[in-house]
C-alpha atoms as a PDB file:
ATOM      1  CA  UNK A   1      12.412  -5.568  -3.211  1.00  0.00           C
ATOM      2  CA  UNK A   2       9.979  -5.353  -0.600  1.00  0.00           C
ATOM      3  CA  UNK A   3       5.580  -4.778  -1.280  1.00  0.00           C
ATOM      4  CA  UNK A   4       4.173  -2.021   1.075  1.00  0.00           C
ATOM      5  CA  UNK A   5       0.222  -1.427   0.626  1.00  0.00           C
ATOM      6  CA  UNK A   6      -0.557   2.484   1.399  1.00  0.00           C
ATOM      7  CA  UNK A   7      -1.112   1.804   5.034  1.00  0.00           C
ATOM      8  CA  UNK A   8       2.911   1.762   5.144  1.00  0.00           C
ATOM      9  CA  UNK A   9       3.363   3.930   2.494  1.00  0.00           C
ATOM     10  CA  UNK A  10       1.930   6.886   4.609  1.00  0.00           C
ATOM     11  CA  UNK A  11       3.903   6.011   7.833  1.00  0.00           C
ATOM     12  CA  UNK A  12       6.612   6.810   5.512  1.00  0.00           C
ATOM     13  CA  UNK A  13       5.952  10.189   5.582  1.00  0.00           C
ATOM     14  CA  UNK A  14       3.689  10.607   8.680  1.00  0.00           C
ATOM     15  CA  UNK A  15       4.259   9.759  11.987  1.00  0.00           C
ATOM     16  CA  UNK A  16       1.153   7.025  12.522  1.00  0.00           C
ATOM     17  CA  UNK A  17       1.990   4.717  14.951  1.00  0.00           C
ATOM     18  CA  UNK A  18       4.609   2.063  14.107  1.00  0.00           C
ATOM     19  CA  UNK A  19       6.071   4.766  11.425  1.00  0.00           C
ATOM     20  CA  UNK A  20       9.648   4.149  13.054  1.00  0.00           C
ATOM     21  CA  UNK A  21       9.341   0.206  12.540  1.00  0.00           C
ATOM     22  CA  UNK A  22       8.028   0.826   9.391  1.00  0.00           C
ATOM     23  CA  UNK A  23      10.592   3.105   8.149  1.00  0.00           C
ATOM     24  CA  UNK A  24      13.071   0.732   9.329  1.00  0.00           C
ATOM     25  CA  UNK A  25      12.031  -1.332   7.143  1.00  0.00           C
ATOM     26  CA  UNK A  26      11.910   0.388   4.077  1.00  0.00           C
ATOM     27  CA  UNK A  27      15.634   1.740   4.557  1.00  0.00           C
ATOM     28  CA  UNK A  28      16.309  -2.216   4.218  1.00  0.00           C
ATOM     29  CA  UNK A  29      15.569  -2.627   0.764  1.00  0.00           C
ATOM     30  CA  UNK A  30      13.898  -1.193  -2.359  1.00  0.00           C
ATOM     31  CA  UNK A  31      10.090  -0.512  -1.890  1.00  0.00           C
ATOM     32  CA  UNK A  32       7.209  -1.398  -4.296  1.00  0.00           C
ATOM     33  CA  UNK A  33       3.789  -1.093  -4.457  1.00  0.00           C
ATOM     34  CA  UNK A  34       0.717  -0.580  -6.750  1.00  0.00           C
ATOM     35  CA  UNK A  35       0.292   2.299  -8.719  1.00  0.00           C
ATOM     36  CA  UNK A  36      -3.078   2.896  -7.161  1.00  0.00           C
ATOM     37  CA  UNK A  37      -1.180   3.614  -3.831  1.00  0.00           C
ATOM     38  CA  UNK A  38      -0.126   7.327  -4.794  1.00  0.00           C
ATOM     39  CA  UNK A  39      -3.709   8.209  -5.465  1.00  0.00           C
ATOM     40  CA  UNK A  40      -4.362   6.057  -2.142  1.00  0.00           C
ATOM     41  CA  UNK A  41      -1.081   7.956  -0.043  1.00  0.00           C
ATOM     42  CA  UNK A  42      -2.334  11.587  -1.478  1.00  0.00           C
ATOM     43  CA  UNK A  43      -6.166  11.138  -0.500  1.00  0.00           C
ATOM     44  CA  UNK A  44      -5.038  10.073   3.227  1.00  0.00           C
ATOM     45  CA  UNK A  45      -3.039  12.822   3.759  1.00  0.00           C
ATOM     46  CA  UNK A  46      -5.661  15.067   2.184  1.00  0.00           C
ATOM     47  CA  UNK A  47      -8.349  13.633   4.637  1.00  0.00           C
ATOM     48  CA  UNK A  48      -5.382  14.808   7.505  1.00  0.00           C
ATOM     49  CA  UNK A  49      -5.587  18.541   6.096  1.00  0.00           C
ATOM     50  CA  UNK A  50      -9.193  18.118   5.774  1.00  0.00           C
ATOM     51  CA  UNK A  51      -9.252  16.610   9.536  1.00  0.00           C
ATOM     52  CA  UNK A  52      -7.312  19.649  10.873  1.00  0.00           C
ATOM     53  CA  UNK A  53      -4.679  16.785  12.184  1.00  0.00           C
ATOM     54  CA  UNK A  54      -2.057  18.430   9.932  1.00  0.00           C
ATOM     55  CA  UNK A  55      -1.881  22.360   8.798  1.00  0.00           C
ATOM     56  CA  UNK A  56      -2.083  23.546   4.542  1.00  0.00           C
ATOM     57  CA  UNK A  57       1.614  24.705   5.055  1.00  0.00           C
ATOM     58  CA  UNK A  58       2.624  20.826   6.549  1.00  0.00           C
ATOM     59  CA  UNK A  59      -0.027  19.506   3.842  1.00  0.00           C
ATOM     60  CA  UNK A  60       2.050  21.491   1.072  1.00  0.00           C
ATOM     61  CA  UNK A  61       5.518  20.387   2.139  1.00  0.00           C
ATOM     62  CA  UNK A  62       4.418  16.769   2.599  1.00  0.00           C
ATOM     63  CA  UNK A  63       2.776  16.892  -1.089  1.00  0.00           C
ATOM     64  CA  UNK A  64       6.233  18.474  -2.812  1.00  0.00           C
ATOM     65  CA  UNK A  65       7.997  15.525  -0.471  1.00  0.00           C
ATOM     66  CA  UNK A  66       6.284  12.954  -1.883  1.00  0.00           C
ATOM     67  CA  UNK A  67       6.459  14.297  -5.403  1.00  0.00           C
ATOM     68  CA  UNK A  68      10.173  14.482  -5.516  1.00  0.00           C
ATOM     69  CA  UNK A  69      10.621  10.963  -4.254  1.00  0.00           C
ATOM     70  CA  UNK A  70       8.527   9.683  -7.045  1.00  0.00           C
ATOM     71  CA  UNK A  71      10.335  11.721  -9.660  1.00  0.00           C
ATOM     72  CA  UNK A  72      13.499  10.592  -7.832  1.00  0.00           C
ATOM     73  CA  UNK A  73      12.824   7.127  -8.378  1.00  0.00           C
ATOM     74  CA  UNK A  74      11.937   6.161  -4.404  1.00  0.00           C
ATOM     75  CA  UNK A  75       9.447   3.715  -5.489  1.00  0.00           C
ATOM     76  CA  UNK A  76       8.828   0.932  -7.744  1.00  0.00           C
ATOM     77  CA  UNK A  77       5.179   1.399  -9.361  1.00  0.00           C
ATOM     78  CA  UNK A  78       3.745  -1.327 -10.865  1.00  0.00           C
ATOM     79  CA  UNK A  79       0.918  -1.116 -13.112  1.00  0.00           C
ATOM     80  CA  UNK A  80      -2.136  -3.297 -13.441  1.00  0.00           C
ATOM     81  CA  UNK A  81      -2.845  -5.253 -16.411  1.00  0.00           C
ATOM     82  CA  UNK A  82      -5.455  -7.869 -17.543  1.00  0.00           C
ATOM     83  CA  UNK A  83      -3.722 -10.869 -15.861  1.00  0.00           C
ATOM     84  CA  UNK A  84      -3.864  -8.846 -12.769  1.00  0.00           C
ATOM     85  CA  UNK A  85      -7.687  -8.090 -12.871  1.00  0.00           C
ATOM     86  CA  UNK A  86      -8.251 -11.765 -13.999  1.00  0.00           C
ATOM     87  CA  UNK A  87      -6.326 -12.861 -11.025  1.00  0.00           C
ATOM     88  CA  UNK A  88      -8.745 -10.710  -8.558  1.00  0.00           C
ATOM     89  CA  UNK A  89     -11.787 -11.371 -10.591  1.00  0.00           C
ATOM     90  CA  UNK A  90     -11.014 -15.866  -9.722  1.00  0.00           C
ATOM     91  CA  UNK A  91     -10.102 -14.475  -6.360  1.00  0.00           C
ATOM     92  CA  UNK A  92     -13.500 -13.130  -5.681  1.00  0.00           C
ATOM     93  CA  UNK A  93     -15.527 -15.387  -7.457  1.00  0.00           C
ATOM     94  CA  UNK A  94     -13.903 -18.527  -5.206  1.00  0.00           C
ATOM     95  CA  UNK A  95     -14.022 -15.836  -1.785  1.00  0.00           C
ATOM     96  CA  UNK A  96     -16.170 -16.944   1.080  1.00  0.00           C
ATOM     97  CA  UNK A  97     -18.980 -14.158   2.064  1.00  0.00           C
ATOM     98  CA  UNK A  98     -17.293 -14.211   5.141  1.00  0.00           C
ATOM     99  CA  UNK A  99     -14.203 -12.948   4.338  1.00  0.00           C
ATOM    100  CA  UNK A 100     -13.773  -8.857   4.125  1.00  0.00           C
ATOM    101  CA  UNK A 101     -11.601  -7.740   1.051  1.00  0.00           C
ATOM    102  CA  UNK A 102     -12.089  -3.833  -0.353  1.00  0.00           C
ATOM    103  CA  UNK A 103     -11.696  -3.433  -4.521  1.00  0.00           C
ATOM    104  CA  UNK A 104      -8.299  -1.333  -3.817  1.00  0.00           C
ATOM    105  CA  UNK A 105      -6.755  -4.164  -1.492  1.00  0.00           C
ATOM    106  CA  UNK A 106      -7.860  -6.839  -3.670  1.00  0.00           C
ATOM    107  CA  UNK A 107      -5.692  -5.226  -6.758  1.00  0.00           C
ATOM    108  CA  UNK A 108      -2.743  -4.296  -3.917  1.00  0.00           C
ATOM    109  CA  UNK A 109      -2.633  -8.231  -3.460  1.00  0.00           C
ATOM    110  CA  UNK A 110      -3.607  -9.352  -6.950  1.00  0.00           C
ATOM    111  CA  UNK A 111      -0.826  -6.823  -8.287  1.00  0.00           C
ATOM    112  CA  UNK A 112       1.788  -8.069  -5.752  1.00  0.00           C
ATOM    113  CA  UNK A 113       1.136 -11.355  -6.721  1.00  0.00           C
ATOM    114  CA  UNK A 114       1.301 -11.306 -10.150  1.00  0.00           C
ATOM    115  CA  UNK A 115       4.699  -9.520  -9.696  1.00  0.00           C
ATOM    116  CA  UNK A 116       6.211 -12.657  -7.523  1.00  0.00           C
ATOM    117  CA  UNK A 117       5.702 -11.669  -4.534  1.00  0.00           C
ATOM    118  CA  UNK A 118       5.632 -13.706  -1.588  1.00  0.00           C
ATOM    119  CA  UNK A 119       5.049 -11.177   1.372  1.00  0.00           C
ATOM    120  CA  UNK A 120       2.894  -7.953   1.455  1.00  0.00           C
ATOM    121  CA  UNK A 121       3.308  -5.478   4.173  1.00  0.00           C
ATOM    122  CA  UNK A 122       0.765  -3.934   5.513  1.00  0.00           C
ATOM    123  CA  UNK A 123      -0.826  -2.807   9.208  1.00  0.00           C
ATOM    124  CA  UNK A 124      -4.727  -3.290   7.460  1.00  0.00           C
ATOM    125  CA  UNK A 125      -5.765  -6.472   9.254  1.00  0.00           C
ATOM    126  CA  UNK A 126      -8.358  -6.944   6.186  1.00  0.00           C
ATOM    127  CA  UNK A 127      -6.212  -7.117   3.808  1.00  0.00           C
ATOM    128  CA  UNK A 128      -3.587  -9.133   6.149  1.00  0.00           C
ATOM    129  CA  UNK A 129      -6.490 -11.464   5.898  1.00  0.00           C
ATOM    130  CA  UNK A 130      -6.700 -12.102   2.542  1.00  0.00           C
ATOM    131  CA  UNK A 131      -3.383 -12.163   1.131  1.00  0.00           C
ATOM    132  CA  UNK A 132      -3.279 -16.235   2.004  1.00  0.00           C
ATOM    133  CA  UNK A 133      -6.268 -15.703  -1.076  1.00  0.00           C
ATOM    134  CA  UNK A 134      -3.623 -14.370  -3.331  1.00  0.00           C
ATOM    135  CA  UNK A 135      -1.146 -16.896  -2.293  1.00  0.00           C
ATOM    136  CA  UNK A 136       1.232 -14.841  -0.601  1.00  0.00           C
ATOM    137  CA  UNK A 137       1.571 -14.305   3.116  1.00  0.00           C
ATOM    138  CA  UNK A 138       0.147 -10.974   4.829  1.00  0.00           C
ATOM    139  CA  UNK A 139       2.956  -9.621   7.248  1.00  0.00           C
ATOM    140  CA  UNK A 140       2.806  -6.070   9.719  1.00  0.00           C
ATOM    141  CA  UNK A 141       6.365  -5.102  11.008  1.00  0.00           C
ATOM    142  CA  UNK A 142       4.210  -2.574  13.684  1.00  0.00           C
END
């Protein structure tokens, strides 16, 4: 099983630059991520409708898409828990002020960590960043 942060999760389904490496990818294993990344996926392809860079027709279709794949089974959610939040909560209180990590990355790594994880894939060079934080290695396919 392979961790994808929403960054890859959306090249999935959109066609982002590096969506074809990343796709390849995901066709070579099982993916996971955080359940925080459907709220994540839905709200960037939201700000596309909102953008004008997709259509409410394209915005529908990619919506139901996504929705079946989830009740399908496509992904492997994993929750957050207390072990989790402790794990971000030592993370930040040991972070240098010059390092940049956002609340929803910090529980993408904190979450893939706790789950044994030992790469998380991702194009976000922030969060690439700070995965060595979490003790597991930041990697983009693109």
């Amino acid at each position: 099983m392979i961790y994808f942060d929403t960054s890859y999760l959306v090249r999935l389904y959109y066609q982002d630059p590096g969506a074809g490496e990343v796709r390849a990818l995901a066709a070579s294993d099982h993916v996971a991520c955080a359940a925080l990344g459907q709220a994540e996926m839905m709200a960037a392809f939201h700000r596309k409708l909102r953008e004008g860079a997709i259509k409410p027709a394209a915005y529908a279709a990619l919506a139901g898409q996504v929705e079946a794949h989830i009740q399908a089974g496509a992904f492997h959610w994993l929750g957050q828990d207390q072990e989790i939040l402790s794990r971000i909560r030592r993370v930040y209180r040991n972070l240098p002020a010059s390092v940049f990590l956002r609340g929803a990355d910090a529980i993408h790594l904190g979450t893939a960590a706790e789950a044994g994880f030992r790469i998380v894939y991702s194009n976000d060079a922030h969060l690439l960043d700070a995965a060595r934080r979490f003790g597991i290695e930041g990697r983009d396919v693109i």
